[in-house]
N, C-alpha and C. Protein backbone atom coordinates (compact mmCIF):
# COMPACT_ATOMS: atom_id res chain seq x y z
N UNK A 1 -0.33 1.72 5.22
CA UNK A 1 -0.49 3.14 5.11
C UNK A 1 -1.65 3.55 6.01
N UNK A 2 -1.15 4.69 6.90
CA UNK A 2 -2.79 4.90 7.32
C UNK A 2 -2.64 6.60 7.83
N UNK A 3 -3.54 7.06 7.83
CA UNK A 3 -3.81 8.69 8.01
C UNK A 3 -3.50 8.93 9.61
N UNK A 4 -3.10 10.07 9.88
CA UNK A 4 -2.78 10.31 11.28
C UNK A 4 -3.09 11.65 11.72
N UNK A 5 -3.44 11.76 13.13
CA UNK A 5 -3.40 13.60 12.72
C UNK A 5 -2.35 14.31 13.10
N UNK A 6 -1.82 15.04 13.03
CA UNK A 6 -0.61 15.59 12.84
C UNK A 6 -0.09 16.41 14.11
N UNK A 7 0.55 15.96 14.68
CA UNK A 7 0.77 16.21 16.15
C UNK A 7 2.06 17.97 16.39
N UNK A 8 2.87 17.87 15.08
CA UNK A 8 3.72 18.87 14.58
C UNK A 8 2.96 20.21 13.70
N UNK A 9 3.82 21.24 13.99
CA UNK A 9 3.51 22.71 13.27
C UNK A 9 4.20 22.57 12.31
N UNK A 10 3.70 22.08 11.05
CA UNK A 10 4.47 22.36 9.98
C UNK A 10 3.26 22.59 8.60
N UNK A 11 3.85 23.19 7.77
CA UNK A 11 2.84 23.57 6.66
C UNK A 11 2.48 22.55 5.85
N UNK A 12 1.45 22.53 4.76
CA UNK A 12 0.98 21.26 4.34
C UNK A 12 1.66 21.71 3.02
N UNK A 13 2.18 20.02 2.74
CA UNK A 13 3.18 19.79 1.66
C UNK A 13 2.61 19.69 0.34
N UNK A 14 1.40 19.46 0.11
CA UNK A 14 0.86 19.66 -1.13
C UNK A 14 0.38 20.92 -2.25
N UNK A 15 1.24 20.88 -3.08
CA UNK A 15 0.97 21.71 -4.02
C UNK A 15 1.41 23.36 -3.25
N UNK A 16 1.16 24.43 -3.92
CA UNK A 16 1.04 25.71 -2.88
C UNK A 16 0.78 26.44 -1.87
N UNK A 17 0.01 25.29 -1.21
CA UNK A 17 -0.75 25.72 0.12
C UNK A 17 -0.07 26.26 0.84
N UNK A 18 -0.56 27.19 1.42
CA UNK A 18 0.07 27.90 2.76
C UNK A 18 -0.57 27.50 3.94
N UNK A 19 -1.19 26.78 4.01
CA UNK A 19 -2.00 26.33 5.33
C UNK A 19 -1.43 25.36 5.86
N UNK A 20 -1.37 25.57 7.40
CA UNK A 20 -1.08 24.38 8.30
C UNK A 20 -1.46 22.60 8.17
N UNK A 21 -0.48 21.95 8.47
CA UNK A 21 -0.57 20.72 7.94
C UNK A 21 -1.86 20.11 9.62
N UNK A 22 -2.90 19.39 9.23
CA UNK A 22 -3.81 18.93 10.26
C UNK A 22 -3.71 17.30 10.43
N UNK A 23 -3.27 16.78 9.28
CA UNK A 23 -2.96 15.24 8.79
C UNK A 23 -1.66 14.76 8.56
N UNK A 24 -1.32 13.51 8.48
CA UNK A 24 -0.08 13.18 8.43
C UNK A 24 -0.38 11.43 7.43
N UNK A 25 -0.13 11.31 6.29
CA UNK A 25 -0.46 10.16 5.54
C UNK A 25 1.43 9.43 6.29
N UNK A 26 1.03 8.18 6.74
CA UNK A 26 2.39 7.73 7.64
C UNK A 26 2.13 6.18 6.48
N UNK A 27 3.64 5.91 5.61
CA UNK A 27 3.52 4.76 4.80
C UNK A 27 4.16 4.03 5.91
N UNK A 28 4.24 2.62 5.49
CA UNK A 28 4.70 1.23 5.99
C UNK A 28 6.10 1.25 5.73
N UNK A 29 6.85 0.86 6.43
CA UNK A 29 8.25 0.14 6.10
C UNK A 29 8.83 1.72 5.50
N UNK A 30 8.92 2.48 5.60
CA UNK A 30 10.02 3.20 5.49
C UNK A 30 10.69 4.37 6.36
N UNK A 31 11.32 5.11 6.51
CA UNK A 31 12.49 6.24 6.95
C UNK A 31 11.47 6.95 7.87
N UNK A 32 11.82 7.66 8.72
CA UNK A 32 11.61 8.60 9.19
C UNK A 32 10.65 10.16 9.10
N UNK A 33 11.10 10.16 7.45
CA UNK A 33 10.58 11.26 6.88
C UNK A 33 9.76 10.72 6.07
N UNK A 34 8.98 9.45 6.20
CA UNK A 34 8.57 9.12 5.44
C UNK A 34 6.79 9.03 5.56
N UNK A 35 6.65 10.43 5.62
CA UNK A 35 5.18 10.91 5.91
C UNK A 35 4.86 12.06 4.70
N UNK A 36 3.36 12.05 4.82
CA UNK A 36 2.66 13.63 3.73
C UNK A 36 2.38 14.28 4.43
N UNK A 37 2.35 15.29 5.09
CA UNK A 37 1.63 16.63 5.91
C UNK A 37 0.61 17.09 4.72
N UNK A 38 -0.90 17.07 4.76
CA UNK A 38 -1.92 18.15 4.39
C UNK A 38 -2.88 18.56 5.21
N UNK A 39 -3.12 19.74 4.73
CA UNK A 39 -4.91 20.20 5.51
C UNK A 39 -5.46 19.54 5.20
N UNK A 40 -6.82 20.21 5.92
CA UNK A 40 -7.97 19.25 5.62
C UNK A 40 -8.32 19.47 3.92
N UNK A 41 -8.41 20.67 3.92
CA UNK A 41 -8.85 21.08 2.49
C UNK A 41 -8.26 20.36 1.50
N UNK A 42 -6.62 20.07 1.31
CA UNK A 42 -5.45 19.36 0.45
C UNK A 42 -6.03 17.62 0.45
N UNK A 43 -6.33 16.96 1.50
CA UNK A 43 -6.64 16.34 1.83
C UNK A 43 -7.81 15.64 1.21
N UNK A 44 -9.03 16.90 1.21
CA UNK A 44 -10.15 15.88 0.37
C UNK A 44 -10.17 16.69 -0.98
N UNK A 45 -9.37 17.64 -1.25
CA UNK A 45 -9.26 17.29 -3.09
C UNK A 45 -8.25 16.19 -3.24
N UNK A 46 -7.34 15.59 -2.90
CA UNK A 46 -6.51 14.36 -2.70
C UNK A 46 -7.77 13.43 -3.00
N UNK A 47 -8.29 12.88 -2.34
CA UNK A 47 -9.42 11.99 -1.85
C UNK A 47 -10.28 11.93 -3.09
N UNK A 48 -10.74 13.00 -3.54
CA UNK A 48 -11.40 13.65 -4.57
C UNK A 48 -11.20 12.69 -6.17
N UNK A 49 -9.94 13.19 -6.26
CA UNK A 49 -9.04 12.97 -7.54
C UNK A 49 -8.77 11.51 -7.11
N UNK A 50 -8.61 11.07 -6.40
CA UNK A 50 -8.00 9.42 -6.29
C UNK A 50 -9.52 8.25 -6.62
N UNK A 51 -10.74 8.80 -5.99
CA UNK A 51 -12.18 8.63 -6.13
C UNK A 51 -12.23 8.51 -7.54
N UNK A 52 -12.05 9.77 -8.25
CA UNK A 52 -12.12 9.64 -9.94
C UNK A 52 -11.12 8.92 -10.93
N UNK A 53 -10.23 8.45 -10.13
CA UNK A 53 -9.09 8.11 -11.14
C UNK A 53 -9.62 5.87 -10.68
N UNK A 54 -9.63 6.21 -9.71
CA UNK A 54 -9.74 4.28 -9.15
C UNK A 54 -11.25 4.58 -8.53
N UNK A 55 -11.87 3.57 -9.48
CA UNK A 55 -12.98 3.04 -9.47
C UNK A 55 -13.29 1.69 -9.52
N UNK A 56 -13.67 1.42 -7.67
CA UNK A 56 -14.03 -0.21 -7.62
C UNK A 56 -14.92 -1.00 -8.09
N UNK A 57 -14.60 -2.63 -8.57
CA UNK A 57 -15.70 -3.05 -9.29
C UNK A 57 -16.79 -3.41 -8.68
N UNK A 58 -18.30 -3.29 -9.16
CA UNK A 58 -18.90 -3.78 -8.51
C UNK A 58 -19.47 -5.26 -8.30
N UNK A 59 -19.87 -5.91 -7.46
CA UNK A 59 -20.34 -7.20 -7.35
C UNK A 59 -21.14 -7.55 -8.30
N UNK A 60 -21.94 -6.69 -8.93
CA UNK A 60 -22.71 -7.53 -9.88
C UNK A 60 -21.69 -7.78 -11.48
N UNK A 61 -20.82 -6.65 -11.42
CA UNK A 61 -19.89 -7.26 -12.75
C UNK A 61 -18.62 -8.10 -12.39
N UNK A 62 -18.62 -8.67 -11.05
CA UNK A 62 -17.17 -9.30 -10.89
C UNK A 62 -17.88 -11.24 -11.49
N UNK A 63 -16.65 -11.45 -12.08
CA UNK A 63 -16.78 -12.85 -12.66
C UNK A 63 -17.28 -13.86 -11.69
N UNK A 64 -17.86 -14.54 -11.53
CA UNK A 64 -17.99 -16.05 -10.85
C UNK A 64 -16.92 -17.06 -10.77
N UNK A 65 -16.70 -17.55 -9.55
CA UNK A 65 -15.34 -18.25 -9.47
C UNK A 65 -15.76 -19.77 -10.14
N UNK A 66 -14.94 -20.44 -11.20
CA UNK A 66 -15.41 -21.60 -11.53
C UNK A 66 -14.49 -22.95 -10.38
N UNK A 67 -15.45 -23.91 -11.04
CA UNK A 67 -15.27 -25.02 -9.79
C UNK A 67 -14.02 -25.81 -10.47
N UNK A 68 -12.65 -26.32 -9.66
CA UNK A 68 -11.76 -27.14 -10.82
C UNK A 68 -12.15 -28.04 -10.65
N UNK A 69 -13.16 -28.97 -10.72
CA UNK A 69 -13.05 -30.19 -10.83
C UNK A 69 -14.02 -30.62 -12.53
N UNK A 70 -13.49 -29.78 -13.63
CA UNK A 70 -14.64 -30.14 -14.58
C UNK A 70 -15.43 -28.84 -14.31
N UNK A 71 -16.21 -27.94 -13.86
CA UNK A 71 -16.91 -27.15 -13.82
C UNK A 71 -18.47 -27.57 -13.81
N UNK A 72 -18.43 -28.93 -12.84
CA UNK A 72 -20.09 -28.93 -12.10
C UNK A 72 -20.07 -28.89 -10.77
């Protein structure tokens, strides 16, 4: 998946917006049509809400990998 900027005049597909699409989210492995058009604005409340929903762990709470041989 990776962000693109949007080379076409078309409106941004998220939610009600009436504003011109500036971005283009382009997935892997599929069709043709298989893009998101948003503004910028659509874009980082997107960003926004995805920030609050997935939250990475940090290094000091990720487990320690143990050793297989017995664990010394």
């Amino acid at each position: 998946m990776e962000v693109i900027e949007c080379k076409h005049n078309v409106k941004c597909e998220l939610g009600a917006c009436k504003n011109r699409a500036t971005r283009a989210v382009k997935f892997d492995r599929v069709g043709i049509r298989g893009r998101i058009f948003a503004c910028d604005k659509c874009l980082n409340e997107l960003y926004t809400a995805i920030g609050a929903a997935v939250v990475p762990k940090s290094v000091e709470t990720a487990r320690k990998k143990r050793a297989k041989d017995g664990g010394q």
